[in-house]
C-alpha atoms as a PDB file:
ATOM      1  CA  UNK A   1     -19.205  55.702 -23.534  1.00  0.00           C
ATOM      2  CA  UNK A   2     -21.313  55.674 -20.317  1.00  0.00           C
ATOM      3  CA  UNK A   3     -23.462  52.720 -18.747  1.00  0.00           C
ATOM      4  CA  UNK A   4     -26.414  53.454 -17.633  1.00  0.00           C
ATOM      5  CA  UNK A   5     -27.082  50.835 -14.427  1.00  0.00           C
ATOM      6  CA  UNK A   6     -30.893  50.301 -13.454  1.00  0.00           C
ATOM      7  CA  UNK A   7     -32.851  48.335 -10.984  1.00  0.00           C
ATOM      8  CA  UNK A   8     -36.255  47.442 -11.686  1.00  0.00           C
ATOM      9  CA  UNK A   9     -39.414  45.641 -10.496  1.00  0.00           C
ATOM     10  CA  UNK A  10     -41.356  43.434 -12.979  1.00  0.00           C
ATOM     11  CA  UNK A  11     -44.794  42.444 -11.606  1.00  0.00           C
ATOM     12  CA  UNK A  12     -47.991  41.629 -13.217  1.00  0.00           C
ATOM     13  CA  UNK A  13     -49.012  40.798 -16.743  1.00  0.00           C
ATOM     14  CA  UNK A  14     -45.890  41.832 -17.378  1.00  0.00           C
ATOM     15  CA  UNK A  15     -43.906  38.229 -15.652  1.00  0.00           C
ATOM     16  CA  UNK A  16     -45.309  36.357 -18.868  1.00  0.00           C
ATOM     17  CA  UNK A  17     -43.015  38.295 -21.110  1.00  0.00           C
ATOM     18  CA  UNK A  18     -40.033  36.138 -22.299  1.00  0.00           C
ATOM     19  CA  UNK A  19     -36.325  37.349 -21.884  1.00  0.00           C
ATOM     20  CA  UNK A  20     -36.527  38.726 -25.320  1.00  0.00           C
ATOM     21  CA  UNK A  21     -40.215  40.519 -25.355  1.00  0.00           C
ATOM     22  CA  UNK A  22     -38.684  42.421 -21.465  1.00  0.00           C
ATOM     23  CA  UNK A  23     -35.910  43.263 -23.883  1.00  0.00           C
ATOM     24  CA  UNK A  24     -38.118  44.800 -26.433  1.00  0.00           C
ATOM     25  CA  UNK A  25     -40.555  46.399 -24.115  1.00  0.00           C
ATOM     26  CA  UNK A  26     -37.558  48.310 -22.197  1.00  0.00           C
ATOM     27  CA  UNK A  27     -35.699  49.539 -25.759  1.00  0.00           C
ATOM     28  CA  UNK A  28     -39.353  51.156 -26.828  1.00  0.00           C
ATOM     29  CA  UNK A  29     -39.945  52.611 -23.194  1.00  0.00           C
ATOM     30  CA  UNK A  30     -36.050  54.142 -23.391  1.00  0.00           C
ATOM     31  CA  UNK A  31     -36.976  55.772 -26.976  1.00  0.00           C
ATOM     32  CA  UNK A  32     -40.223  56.979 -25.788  1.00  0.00           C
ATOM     33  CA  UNK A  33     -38.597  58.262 -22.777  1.00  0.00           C
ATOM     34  CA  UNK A  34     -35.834  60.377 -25.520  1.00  0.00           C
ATOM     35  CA  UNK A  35     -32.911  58.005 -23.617  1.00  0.00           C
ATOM     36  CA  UNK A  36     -29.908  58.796 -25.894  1.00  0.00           C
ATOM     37  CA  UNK A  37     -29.335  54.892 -26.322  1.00  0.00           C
ATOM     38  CA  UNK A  38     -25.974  53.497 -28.160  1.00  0.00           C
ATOM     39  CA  UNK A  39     -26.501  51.349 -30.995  1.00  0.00           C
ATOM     40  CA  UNK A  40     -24.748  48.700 -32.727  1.00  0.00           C
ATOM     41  CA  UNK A  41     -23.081  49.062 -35.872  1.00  0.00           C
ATOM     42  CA  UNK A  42     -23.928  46.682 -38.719  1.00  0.00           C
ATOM     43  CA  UNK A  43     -26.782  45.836 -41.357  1.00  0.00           C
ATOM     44  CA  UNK A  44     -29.419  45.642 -38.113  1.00  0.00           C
ATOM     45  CA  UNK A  45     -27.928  47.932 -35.521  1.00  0.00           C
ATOM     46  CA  UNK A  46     -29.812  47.820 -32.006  1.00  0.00           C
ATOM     47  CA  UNK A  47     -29.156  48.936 -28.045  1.00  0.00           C
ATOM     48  CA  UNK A  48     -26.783  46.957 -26.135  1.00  0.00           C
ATOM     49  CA  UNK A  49     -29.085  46.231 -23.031  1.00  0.00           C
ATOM     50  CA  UNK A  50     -27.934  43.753 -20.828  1.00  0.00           C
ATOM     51  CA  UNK A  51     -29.775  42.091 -17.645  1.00  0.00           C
ATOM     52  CA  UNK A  52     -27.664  40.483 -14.927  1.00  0.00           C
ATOM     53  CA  UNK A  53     -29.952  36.937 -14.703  1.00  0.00           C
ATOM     54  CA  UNK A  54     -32.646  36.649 -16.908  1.00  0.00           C
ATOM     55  CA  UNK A  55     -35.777  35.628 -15.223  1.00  0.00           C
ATOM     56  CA  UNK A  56     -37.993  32.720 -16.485  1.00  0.00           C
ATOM     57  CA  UNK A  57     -40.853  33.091 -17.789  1.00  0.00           C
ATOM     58  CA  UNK A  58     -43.925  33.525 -15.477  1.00  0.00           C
ATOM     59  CA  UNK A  59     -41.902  34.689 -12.474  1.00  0.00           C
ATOM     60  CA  UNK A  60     -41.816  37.964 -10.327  1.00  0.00           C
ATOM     61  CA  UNK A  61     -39.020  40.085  -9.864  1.00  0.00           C
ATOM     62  CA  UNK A  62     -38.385  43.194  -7.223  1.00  0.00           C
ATOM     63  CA  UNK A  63     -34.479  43.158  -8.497  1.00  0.00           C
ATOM     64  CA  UNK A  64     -33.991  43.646 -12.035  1.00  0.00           C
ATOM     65  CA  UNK A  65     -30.320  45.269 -12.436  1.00  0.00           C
ATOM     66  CA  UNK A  66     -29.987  46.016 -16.008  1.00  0.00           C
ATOM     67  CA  UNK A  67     -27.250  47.936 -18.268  1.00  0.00           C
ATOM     68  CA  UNK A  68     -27.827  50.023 -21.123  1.00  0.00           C
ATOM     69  CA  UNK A  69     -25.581  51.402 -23.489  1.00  0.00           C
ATOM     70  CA  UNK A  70     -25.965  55.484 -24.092  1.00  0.00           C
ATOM     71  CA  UNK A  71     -24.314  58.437 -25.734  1.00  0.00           C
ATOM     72  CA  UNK A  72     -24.281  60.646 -23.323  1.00  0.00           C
ATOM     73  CA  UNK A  73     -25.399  60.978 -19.644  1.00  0.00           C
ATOM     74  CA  UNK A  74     -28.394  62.659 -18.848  1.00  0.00           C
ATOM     75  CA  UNK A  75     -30.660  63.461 -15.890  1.00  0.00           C
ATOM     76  CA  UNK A  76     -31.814  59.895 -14.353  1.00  0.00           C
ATOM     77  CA  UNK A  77     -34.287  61.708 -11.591  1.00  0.00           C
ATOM     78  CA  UNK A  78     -36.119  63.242 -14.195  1.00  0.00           C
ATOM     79  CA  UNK A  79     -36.392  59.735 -15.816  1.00  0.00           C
ATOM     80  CA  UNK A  80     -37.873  57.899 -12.989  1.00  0.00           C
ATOM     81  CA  UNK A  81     -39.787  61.314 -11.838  1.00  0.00           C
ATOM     82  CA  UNK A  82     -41.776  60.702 -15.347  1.00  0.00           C
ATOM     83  CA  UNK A  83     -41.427  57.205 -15.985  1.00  0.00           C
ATOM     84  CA  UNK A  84     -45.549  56.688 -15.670  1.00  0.00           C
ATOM     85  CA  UNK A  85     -45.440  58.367 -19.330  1.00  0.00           C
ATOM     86  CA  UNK A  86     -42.693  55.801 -21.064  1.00  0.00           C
ATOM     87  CA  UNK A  87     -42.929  52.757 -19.460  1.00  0.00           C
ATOM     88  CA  UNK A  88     -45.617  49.974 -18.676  1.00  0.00           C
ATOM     89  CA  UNK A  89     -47.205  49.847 -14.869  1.00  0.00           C
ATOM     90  CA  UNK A  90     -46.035  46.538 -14.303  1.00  0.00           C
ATOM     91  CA  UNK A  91     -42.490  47.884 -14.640  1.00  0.00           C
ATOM     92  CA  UNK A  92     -41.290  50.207 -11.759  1.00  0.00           C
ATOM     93  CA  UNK A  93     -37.852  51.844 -12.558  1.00  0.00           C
ATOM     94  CA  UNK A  94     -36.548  52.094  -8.386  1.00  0.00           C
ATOM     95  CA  UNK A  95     -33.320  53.581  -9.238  1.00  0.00           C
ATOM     96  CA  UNK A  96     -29.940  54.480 -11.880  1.00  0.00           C
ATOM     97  CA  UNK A  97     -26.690  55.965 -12.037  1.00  0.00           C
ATOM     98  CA  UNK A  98     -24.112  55.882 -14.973  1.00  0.00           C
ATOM     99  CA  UNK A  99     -20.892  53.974 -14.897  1.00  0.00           C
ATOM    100  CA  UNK A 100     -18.029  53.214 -17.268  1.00  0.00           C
ATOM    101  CA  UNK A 101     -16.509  50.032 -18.543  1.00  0.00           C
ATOM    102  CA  UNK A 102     -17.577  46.814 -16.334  1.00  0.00           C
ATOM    103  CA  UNK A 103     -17.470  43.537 -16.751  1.00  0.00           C
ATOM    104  CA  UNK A 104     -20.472  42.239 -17.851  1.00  0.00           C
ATOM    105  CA  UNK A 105     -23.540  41.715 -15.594  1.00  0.00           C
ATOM    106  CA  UNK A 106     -24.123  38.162 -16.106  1.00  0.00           C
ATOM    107  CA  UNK A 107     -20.405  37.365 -15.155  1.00  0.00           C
ATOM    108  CA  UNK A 108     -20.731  39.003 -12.171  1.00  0.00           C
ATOM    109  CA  UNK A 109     -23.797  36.992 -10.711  1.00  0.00           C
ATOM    110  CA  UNK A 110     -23.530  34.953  -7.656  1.00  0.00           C
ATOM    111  CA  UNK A 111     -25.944  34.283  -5.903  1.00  0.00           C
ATOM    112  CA  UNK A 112     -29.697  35.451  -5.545  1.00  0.00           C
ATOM    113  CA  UNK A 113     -32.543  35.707  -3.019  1.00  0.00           C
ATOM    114  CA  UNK A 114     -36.522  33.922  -4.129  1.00  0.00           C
ATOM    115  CA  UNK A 115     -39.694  34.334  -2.223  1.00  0.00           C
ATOM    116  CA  UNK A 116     -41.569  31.533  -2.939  1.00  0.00           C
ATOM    117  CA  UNK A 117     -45.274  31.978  -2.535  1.00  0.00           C
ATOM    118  CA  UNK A 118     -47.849  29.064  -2.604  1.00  0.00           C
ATOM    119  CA  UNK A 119     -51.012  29.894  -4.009  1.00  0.00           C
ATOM    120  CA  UNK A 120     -53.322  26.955  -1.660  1.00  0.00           C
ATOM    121  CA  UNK A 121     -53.519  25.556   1.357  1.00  0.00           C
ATOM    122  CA  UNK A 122     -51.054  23.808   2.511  1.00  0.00           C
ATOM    123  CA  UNK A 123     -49.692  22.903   6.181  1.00  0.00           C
ATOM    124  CA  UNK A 124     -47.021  25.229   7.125  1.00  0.00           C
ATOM    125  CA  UNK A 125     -45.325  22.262   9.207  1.00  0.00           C
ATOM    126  CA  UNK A 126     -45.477  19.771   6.376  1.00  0.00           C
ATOM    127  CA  UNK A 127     -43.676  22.064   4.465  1.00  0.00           C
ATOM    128  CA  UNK A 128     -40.774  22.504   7.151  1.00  0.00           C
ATOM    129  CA  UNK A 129     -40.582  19.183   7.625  1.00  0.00           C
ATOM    130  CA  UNK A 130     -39.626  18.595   3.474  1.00  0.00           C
ATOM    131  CA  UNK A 131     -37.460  21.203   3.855  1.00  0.00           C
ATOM    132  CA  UNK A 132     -35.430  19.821   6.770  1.00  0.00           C
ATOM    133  CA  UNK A 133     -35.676  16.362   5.336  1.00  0.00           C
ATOM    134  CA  UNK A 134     -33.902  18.103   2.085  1.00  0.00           C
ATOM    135  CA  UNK A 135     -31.203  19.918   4.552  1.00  0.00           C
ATOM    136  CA  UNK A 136     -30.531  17.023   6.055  1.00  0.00           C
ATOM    137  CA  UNK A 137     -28.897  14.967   2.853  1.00  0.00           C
ATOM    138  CA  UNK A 138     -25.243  15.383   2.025  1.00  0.00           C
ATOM    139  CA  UNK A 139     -26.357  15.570  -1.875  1.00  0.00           C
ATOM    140  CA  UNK A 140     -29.389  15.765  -3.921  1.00  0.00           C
ATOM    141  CA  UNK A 141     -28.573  14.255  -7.833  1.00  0.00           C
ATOM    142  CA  UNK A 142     -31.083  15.394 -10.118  1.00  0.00           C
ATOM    143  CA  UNK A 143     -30.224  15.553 -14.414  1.00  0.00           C
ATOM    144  CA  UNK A 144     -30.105  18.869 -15.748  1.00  0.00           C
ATOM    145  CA  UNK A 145     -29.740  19.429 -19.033  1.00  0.00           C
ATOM    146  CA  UNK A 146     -26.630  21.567 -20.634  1.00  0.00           C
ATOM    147  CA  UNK A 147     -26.611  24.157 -23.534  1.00  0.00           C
ATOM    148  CA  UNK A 148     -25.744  21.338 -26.281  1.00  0.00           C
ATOM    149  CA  UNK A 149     -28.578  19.464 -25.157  1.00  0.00           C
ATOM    150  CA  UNK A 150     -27.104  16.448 -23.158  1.00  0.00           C
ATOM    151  CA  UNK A 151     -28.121  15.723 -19.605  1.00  0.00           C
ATOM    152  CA  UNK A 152     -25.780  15.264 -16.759  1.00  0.00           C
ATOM    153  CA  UNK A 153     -25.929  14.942 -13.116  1.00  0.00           C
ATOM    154  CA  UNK A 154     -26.364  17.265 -10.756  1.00  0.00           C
ATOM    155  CA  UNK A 155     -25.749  18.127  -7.323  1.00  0.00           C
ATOM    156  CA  UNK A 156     -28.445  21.083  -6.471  1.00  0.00           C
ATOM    157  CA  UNK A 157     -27.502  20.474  -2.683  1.00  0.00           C
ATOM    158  CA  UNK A 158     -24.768  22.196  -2.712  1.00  0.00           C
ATOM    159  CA  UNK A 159     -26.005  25.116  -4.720  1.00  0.00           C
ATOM    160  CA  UNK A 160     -28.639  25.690  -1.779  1.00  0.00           C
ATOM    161  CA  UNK A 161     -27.138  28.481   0.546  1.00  0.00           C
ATOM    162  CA  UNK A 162     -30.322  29.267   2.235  1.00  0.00           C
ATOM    163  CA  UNK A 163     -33.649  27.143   2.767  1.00  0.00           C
ATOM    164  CA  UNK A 164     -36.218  28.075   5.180  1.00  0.00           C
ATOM    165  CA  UNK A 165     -40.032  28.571   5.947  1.00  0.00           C
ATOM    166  CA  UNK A 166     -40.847  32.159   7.128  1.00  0.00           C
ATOM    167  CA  UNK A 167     -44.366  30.987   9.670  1.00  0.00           C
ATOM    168  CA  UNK A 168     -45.257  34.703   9.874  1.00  0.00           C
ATOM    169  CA  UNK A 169     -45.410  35.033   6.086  1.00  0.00           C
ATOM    170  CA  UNK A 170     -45.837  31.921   4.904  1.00  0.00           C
ATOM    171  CA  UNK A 171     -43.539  31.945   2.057  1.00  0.00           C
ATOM    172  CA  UNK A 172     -40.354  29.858   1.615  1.00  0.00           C
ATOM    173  CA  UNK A 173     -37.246  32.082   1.324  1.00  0.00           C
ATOM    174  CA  UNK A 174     -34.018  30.282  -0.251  1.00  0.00           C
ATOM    175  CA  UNK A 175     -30.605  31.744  -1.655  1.00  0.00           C
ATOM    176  CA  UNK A 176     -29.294  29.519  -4.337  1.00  0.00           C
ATOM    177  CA  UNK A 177     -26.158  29.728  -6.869  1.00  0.00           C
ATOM    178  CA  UNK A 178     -27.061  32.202  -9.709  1.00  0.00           C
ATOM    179  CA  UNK A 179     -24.968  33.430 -12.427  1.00  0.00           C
ATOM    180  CA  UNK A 180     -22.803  31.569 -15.587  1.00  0.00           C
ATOM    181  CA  UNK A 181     -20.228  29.289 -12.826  1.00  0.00           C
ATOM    182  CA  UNK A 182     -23.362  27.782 -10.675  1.00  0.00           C
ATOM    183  CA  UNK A 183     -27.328  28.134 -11.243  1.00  0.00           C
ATOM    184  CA  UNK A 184     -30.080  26.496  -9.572  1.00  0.00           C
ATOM    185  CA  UNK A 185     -33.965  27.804 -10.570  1.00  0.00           C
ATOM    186  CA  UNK A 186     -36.067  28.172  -7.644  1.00  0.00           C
ATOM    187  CA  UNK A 187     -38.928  25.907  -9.660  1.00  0.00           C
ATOM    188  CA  UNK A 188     -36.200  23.038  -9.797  1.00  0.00           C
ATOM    189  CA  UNK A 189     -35.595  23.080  -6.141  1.00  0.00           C
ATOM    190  CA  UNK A 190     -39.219  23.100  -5.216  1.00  0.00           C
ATOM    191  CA  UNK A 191     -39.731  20.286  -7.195  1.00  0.00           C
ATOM    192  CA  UNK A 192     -37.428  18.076  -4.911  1.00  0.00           C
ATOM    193  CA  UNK A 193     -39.506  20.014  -1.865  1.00  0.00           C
ATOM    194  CA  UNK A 194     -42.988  19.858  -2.748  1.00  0.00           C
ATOM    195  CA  UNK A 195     -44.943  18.454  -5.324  1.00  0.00           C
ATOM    196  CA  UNK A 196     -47.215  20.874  -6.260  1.00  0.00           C
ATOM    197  CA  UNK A 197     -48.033  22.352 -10.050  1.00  0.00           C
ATOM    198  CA  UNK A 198     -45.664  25.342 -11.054  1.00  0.00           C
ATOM    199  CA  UNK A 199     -48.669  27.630 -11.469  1.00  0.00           C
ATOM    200  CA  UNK A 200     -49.683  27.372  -7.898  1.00  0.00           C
ATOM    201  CA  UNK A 201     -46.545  28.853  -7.031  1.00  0.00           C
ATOM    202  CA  UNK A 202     -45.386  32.464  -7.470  1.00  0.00           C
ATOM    203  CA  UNK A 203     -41.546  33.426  -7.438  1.00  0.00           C
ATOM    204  CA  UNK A 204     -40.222  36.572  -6.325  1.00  0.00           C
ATOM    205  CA  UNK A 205     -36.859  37.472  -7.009  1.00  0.00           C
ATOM    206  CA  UNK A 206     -35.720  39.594  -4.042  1.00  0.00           C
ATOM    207  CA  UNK A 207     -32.010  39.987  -4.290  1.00  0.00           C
ATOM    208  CA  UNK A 208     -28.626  39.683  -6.816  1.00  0.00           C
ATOM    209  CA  UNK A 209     -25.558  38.790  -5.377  1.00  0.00           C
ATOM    210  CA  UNK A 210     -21.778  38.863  -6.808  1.00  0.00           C
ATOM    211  CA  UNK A 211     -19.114  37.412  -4.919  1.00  0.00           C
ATOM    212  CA  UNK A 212     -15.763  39.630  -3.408  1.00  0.00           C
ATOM    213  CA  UNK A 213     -13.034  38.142  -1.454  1.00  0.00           C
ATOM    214  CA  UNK A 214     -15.427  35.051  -0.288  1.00  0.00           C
ATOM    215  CA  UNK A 215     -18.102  37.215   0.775  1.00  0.00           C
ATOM    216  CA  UNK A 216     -21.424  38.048  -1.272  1.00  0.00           C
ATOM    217  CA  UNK A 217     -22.278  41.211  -2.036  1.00  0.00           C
ATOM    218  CA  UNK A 218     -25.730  43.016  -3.376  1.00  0.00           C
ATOM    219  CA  UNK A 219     -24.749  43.464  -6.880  1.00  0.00           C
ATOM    220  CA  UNK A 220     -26.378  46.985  -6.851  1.00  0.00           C
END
């Protein structure tokens, strides 16, 4: 059976939908949209749609790569030609094509690219000067907690590929770990940057990454 392979925007109202509601909103826009979606068999079947990283709740995202399972394929351009009619305006499909068996999306995450925007004033050399100070330490220890609910330390220093303050824009740009081996949330790394309340901050995903041969690679 085919894949159908998307990539998204999410913006808006729309970034205050958990991992499960995005879910839910894309499997009604796909039947609205006549999508010939592959379901599950079972007592409850549903569509097998799977999203490379999950984004948490509240943040912004101009690189949503999702997989969908589907009968048949079918005409994407017409899709995104008429996707005003199915899908919510806070969710922009950018483009699709159809492939066959992959390994999963999730495994395949490496690495990924956040805009970080701050929503007050705030010195754009007092902000350089945390980030250097952070660049400058061999290892930052912070406890994260795991899936079975223990805490353990961490070294988020070495999951940082790419810090920096863009003047011009004023927005902090940083590539960090992503993906099931090695994952650092752009919140947690601001919070060892700047202390500043999580709603004065917007995040914008800008970029996936999986890795090949050493070298990372945009994962659409």
């Amino acid at each position: 059976m085919p894949i159908l392979r998307i990539k998204a925007q999410k913006s808006g109202r729309l970034r205050f939908l958990s991992h499960l509601e995005t879910q839910n909103m894309l499997e009604r826009s796909m039947k609205r949209a006549d999508v010939p979606l592959k379901y599950s068999n079972g007592f409850n079947p549903h569509p097998n749609i799977s999203f490379a990283a999950p984004l948490p709740v509240g943040s912004l995202s101009e690189y949503e790569i999702i997989d969908i399972d589907v009968i048949d394929e079918f005409e994407i351009n017409q899709l995104l030609k008429d996707q005003i009619d199915f899908f919510p305006k806070d969710f922009y499909l950018m483009e699709g094509y159809f492939i066959e068996n992959d390994d999963s999306l999730m495994s395949q995450v490496a690495a990924g690219d956040y805009l970080i925007k701050i929503n007050e004033n705030m010195d754009g050399n007092l902000i350089k000067e945390s980030i250097d100070n952070f660049l400058s330490k061999d290892e930052v220890l912070i406890l994260k907690r795991t899936k079975k609910g223990k805490r353990k330390e961490v070294d988020i220093r070495s999951q940082v590929k790419v810090l920096k303050y863009l003047d011009e824009e004023k927005l902090i740009f940083m590539k960090l770990d992503a993906g099931s081996v090695s994952n650092l949330k752009p919140l947690v790394l601001m919070d060892q940057i700047i202390k500043i309340p999580h709603e004065k901050m917007d995040v914008i995903r800008t970029k996936l990454y999986k890795e090949k041969e050493g070298l990372l690679i945009e994962l659409f």
